[in-house]
C-alpha atoms as a PDB file:
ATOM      1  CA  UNK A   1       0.000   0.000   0.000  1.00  0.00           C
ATOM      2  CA  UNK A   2       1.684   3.294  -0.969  1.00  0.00           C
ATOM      3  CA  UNK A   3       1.289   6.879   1.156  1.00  0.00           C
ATOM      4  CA  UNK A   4      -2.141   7.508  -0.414  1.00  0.00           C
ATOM      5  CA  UNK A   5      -3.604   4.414   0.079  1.00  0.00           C
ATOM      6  CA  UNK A   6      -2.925   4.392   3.420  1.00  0.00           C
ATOM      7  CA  UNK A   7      -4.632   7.759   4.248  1.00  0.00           C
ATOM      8  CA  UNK A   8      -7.711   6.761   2.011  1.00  0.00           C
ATOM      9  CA  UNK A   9      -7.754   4.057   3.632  1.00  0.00           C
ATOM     10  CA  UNK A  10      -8.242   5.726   7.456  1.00  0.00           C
ATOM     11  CA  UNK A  11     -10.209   8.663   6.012  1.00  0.00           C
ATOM     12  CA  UNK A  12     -12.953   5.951   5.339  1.00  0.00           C
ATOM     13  CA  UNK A  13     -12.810   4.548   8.655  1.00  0.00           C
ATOM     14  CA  UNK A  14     -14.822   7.504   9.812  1.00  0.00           C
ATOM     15  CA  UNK A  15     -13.674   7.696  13.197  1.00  0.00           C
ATOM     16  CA  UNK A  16     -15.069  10.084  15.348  1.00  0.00           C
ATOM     17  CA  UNK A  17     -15.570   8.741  19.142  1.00  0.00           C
ATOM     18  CA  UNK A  18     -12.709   8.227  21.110  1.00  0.00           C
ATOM     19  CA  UNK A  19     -13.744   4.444  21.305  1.00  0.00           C
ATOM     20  CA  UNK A  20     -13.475   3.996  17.745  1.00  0.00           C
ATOM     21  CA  UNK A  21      -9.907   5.921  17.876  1.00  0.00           C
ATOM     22  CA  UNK A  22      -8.711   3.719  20.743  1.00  0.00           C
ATOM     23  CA  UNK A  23     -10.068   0.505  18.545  1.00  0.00           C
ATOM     24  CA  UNK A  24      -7.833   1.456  15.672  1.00  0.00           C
ATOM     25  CA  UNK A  25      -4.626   2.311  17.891  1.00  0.00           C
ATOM     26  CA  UNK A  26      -4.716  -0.313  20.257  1.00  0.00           C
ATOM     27  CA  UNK A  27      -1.526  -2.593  18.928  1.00  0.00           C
ATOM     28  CA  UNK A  28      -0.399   0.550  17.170  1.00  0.00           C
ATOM     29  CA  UNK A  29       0.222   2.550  20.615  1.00  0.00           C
ATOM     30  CA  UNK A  30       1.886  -0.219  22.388  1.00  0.00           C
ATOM     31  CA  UNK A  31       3.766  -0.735  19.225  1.00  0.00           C
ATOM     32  CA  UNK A  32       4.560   3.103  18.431  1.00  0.00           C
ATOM     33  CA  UNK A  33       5.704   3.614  22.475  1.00  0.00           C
ATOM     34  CA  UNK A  34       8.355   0.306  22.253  1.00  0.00           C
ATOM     35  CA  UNK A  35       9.665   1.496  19.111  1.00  0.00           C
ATOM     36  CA  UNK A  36       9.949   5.118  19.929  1.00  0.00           C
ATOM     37  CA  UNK A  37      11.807   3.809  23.628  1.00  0.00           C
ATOM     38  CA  UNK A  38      14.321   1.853  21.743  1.00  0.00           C
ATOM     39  CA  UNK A  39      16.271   4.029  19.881  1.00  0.00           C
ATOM     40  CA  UNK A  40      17.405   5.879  22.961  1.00  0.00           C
ATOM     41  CA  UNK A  41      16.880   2.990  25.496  1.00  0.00           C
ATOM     42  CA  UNK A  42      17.359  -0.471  25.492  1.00  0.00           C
ATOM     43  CA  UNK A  43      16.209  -1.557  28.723  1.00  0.00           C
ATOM     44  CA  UNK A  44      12.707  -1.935  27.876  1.00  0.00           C
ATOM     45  CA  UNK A  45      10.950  -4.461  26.483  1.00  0.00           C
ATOM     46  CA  UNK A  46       8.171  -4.818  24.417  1.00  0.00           C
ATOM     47  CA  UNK A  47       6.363  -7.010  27.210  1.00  0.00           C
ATOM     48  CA  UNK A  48       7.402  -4.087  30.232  1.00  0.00           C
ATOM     49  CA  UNK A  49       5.869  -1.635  27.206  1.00  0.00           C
ATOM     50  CA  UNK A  50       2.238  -3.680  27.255  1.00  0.00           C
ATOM     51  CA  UNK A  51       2.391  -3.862  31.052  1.00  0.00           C
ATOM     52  CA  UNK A  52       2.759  -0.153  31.412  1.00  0.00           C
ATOM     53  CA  UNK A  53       0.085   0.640  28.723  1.00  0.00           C
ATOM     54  CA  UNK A  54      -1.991  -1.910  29.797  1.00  0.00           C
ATOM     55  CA  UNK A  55      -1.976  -1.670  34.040  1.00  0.00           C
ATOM     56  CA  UNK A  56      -0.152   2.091  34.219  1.00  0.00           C
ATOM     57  CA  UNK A  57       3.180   0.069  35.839  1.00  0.00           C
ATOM     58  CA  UNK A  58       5.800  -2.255  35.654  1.00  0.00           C
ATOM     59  CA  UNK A  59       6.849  -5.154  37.703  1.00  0.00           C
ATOM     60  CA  UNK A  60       9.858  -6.752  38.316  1.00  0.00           C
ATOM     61  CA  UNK A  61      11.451  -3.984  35.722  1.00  0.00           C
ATOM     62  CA  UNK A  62      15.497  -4.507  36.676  1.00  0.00           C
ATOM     63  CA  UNK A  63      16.512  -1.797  33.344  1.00  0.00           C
ATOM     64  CA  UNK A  64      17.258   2.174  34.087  1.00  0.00           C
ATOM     65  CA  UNK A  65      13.892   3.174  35.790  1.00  0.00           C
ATOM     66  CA  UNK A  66      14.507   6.479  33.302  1.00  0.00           C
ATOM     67  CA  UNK A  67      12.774   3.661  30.307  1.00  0.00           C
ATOM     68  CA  UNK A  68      10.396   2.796  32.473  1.00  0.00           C
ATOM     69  CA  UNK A  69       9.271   7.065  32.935  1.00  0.00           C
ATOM     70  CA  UNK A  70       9.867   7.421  29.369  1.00  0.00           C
ATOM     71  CA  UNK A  71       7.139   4.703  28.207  1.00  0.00           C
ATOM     72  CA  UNK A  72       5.008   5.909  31.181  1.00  0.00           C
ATOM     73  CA  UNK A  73       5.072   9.461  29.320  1.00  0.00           C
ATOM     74  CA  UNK A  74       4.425   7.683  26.126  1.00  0.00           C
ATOM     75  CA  UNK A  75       1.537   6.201  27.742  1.00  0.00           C
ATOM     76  CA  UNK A  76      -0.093   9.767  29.288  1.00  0.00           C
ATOM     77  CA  UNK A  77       0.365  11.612  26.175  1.00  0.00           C
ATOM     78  CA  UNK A  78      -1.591   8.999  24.218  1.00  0.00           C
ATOM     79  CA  UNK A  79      -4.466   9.470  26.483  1.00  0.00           C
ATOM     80  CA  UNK A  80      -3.738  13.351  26.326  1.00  0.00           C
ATOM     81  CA  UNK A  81      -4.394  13.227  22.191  1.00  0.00           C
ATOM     82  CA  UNK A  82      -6.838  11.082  21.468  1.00  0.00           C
ATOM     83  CA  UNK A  83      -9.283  13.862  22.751  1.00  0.00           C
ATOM     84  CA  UNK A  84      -7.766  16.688  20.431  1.00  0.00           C
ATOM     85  CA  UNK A  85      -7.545  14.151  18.176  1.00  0.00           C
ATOM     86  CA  UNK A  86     -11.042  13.078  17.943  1.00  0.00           C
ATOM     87  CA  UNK A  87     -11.783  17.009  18.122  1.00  0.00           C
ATOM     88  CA  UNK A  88      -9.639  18.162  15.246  1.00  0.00           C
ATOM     89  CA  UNK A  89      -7.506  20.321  17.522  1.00  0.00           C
ATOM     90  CA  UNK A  90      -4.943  22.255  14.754  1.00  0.00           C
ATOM     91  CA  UNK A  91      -1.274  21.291  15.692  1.00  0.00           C
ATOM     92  CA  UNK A  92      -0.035  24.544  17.340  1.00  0.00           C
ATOM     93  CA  UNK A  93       3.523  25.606  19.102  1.00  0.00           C
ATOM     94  CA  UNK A  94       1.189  25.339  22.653  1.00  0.00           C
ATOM     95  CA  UNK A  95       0.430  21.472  21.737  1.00  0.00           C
ATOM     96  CA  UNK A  96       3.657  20.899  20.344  1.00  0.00           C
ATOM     97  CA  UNK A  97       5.460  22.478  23.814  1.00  0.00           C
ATOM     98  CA  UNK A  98       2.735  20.384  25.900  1.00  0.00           C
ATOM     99  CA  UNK A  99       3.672  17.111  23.979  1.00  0.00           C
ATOM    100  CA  UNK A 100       6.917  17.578  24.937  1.00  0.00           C
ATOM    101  CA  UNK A 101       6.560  18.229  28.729  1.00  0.00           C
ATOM    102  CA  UNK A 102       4.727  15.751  28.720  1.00  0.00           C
ATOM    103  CA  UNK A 103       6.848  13.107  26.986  1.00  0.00           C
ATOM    104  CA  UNK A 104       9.840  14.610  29.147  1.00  0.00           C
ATOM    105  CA  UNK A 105       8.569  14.416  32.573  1.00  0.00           C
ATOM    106  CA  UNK A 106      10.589  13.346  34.912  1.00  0.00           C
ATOM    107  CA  UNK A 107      13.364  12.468  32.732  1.00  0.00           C
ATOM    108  CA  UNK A 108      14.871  16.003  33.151  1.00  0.00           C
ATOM    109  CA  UNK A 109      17.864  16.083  35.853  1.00  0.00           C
ATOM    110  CA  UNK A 110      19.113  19.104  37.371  1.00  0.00           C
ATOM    111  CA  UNK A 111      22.354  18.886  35.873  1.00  0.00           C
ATOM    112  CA  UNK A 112      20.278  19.365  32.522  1.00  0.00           C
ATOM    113  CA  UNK A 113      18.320  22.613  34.207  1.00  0.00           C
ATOM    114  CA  UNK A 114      21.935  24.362  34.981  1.00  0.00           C
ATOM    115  CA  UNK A 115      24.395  23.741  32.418  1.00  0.00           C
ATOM    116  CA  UNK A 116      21.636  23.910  29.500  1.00  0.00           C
ATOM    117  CA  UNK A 117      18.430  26.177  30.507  1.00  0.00           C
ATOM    118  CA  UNK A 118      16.386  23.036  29.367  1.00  0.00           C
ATOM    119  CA  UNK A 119      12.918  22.926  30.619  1.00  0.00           C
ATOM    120  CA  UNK A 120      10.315  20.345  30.077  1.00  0.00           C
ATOM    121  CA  UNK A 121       7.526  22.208  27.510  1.00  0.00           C
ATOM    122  CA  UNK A 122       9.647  24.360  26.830  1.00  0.00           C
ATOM    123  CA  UNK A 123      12.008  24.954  23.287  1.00  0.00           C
ATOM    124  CA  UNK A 124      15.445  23.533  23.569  1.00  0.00           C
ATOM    125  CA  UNK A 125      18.366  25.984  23.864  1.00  0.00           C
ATOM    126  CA  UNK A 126      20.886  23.737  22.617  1.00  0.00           C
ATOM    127  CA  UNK A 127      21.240  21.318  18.828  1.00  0.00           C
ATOM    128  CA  UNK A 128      18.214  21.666  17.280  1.00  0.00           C
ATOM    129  CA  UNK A 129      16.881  20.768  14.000  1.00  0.00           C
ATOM    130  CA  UNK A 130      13.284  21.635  13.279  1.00  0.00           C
ATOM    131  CA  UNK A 131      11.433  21.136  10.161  1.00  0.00           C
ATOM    132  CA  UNK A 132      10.578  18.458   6.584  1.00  0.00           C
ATOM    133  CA  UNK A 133      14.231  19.047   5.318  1.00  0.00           C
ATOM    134  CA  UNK A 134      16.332  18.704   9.228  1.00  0.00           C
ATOM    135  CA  UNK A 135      17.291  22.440   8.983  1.00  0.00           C
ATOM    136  CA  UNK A 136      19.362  23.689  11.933  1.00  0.00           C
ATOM    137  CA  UNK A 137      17.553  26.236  13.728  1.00  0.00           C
ATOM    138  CA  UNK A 138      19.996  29.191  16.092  1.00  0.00           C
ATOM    139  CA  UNK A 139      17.967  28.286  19.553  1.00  0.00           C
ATOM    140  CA  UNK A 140      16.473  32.211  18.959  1.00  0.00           C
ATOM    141  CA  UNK A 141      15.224  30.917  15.929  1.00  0.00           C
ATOM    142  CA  UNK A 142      13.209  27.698  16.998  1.00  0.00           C
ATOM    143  CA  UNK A 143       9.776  28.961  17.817  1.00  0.00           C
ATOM    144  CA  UNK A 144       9.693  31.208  14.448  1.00  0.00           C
ATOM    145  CA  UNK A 145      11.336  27.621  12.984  1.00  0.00           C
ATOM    146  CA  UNK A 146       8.179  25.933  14.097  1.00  0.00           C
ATOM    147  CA  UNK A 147       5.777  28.485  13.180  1.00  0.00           C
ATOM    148  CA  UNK A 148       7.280  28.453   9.553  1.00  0.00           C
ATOM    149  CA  UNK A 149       6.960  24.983   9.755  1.00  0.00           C
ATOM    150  CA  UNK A 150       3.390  25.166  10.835  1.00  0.00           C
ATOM    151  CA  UNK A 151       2.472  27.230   8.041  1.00  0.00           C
ATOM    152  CA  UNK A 152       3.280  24.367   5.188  1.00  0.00           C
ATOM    153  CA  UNK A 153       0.841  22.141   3.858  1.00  0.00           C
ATOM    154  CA  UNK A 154       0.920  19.036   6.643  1.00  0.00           C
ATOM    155  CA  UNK A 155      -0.796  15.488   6.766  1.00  0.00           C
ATOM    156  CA  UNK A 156      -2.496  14.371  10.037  1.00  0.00           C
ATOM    157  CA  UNK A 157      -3.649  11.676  11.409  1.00  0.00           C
ATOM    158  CA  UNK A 158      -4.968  10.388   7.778  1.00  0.00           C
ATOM    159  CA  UNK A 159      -6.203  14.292   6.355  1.00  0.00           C
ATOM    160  CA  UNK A 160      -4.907  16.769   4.462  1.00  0.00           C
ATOM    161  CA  UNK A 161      -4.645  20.082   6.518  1.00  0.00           C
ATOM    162  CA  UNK A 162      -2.934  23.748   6.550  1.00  0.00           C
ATOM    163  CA  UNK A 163      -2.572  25.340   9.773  1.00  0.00           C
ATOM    164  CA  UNK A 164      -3.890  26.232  12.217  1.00  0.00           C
ATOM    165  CA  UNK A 165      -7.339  24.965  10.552  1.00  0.00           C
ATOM    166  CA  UNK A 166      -8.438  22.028  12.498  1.00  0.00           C
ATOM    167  CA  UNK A 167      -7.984  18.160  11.560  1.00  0.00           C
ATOM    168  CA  UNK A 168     -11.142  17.802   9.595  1.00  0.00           C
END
């Protein structure tokens, strides 16, 4: 199935109730979550991953507990979207900064706070690369960076959509 037939292919699935959403994502989150944690982590598992989604914790987890936060994040933000989701919400520099404190909590150490200014929901000061094409951004530069970005042509969640008009 190529690009388009894949977002024909949702678009016709009609969902618009969060219980329809969470029908069509249930593998795919659990999936999506494991994936995402191992390319920065390999203590998890794909089993500690299902537990977590599944019953909100881990037992017997003997990996760096920082995995375990990490796919506990990846976890709460799925439950934060599939709200805006289901209500179109446009992507915006607020949702993007509230994904990422929310993927990022607890993860942060103060070490991080001091040397580099980082903050959870917040843009980072230091290496970033924002956009289609991986253009380096100045950190000045990265919420006008994301704005541009914002302003192109984007796909979705399976629609075609120009900011900041709602998924529809």
């Amino acid at each position: 199935m190529d690009y388009a037939e894949v977002v024909s292919w949702w678009q016709k699935k009609n969902i618009d109730t969060r219980a329809k959403l969470e029908l069509m994502l249930d593998n795919y989150r659990i999936l999506f979550a494991y994936n995402s944690g191992k390319i920065e982590n390999d203590d998890i598992d794909y089993h500690d991953t299902r537990e977590i989604f599944t019953n909100g914790r881990v037992a017997g987890f003997t990996g760096d507990l920082r995995a375990v936060f990490e796919q506990r994040n990846q976890r709460t933000c799925y439950y934060y979207l599939l709200d805006k989701i289901i209500a179109r919400e446009p992507i915006s520099p607020e949702l993007i900064k509230d994904i990422h404190a929310i993927l990022t909590a607890g993860t942060y150490d103060e070490r991080t706070y001091i040397d580099n200014a980082e903050r959870p929901g917040a843009y980072k000061k230091h290496d970033y690369v924002v956009g289609l094409s991986d253009v380096g951004y100045a950190p000045g530069e990265v919420a006008e960076g994301i704005e541009a970005l914002l302003g192109v042509t984007l796909t979705a969640f399976g629609r075609i959509i120009k900011s900041p008009q709602p998924f529809n």
